[in-house]
C-alpha atoms as a PDB file:
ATOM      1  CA  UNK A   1     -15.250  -1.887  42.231  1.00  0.00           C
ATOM      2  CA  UNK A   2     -17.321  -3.450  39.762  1.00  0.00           C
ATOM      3  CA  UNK A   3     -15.738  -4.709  36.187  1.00  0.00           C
ATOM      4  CA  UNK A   4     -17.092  -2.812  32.830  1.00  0.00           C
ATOM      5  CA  UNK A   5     -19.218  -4.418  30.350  1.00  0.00           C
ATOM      6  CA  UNK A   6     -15.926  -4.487  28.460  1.00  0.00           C
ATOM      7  CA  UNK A   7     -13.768  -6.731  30.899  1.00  0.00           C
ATOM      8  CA  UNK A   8     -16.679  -9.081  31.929  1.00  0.00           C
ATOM      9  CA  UNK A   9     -16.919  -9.454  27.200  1.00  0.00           C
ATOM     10  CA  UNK A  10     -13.186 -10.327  27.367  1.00  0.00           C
ATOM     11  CA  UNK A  11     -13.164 -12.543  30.473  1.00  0.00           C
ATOM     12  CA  UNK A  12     -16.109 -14.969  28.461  1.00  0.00           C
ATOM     13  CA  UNK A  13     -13.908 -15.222  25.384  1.00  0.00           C
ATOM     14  CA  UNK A  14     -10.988 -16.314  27.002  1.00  0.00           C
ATOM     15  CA  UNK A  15     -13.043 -18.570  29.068  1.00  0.00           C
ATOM     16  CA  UNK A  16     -14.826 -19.518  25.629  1.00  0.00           C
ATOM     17  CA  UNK A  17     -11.233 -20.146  23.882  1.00  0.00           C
ATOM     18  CA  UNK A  18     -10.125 -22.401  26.575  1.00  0.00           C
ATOM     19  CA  UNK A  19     -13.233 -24.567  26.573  1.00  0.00           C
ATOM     20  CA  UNK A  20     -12.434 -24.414  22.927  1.00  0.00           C
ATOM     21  CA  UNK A  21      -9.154 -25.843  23.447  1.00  0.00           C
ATOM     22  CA  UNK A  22     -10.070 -28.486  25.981  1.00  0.00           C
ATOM     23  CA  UNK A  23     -12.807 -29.911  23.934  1.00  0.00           C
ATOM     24  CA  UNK A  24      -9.947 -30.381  20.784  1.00  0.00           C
ATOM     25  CA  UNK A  25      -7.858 -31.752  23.626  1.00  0.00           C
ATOM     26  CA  UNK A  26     -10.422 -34.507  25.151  1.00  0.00           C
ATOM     27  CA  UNK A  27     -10.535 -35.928  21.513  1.00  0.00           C
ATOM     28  CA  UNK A  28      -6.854 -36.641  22.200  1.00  0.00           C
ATOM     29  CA  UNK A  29      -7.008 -38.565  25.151  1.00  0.00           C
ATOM     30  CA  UNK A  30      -6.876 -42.027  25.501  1.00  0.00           C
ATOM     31  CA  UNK A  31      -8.737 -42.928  27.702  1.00  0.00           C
ATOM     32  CA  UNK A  32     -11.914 -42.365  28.229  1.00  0.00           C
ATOM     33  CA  UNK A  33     -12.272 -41.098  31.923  1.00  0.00           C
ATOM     34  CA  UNK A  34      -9.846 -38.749  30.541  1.00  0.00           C
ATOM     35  CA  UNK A  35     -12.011 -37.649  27.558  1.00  0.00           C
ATOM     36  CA  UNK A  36     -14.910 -37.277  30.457  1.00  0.00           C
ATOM     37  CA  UNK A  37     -12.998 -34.782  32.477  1.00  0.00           C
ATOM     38  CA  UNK A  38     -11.349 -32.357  30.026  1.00  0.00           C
ATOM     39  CA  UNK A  39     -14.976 -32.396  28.628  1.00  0.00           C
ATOM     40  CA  UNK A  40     -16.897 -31.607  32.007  1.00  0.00           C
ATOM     41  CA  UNK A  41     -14.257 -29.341  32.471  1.00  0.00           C
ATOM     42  CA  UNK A  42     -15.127 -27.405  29.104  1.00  0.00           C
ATOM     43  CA  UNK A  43     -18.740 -27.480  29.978  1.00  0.00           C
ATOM     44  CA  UNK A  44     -17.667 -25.483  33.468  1.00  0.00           C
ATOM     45  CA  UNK A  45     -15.699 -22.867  31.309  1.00  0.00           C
ATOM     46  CA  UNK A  46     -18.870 -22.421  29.233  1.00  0.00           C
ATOM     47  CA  UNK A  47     -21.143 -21.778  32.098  1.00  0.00           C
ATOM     48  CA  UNK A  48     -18.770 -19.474  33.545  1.00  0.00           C
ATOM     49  CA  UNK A  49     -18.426 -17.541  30.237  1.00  0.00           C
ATOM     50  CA  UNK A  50     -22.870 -17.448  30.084  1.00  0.00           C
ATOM     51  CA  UNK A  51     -22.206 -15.950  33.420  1.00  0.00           C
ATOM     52  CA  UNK A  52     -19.808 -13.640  32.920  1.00  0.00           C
ATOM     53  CA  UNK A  53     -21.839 -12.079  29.727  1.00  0.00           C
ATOM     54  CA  UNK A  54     -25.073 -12.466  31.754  1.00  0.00           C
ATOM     55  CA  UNK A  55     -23.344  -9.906  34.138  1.00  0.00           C
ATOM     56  CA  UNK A  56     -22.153  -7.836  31.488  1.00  0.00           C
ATOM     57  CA  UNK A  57     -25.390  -7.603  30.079  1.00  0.00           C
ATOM     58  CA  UNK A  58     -26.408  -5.234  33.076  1.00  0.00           C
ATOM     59  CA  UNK A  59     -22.495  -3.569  33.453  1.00  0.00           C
ATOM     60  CA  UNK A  60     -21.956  -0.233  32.625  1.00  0.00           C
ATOM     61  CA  UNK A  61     -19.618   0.543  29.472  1.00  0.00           C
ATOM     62  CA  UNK A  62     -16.632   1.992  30.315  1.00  0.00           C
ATOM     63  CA  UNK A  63     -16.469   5.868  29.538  1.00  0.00           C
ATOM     64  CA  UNK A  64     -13.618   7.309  29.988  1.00  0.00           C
ATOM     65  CA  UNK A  65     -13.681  11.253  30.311  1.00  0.00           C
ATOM     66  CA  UNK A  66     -11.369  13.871  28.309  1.00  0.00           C
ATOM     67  CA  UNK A  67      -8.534  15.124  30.446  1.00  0.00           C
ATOM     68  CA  UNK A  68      -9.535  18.623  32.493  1.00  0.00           C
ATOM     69  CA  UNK A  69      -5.108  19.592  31.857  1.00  0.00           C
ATOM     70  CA  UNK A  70      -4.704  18.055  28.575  1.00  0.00           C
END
């Protein structure tokens, strides 16, 4: 089964919020090997999120159908 546009749209943004959060973080660190990772890291959650909205781009919206009982 394949995911609706919506899903794929709020998989990115999570992914988008947690490179978000990982890029504030890396400007925590203290050193500097640690800075590198959390922001390579951040970089992957990115791409991911392009990915996931690329996909969206050709998912179908979800429709859901009125009841045939209600």
């Amino acid at each position: 089964m394949s995911a609706s546009k919506e899903s794929l749209l709020q998989q990115a943004d999570a992914l988008r919020d947690l490179s978000r959060r990982a890029r504030r973080l890396s400007a925590t660190m203290g050193l500097e090997s640690d800075r590198r990772r959390l922001s390579r890291h951040a970089e992957e959650l990115e791409e991911s999120a392009s990915r996931l909205e690329e996909n969206a781009a050709g998912a179908k919206t979800m429709v859901i159908k009125p009841s045939e009982f209600g």
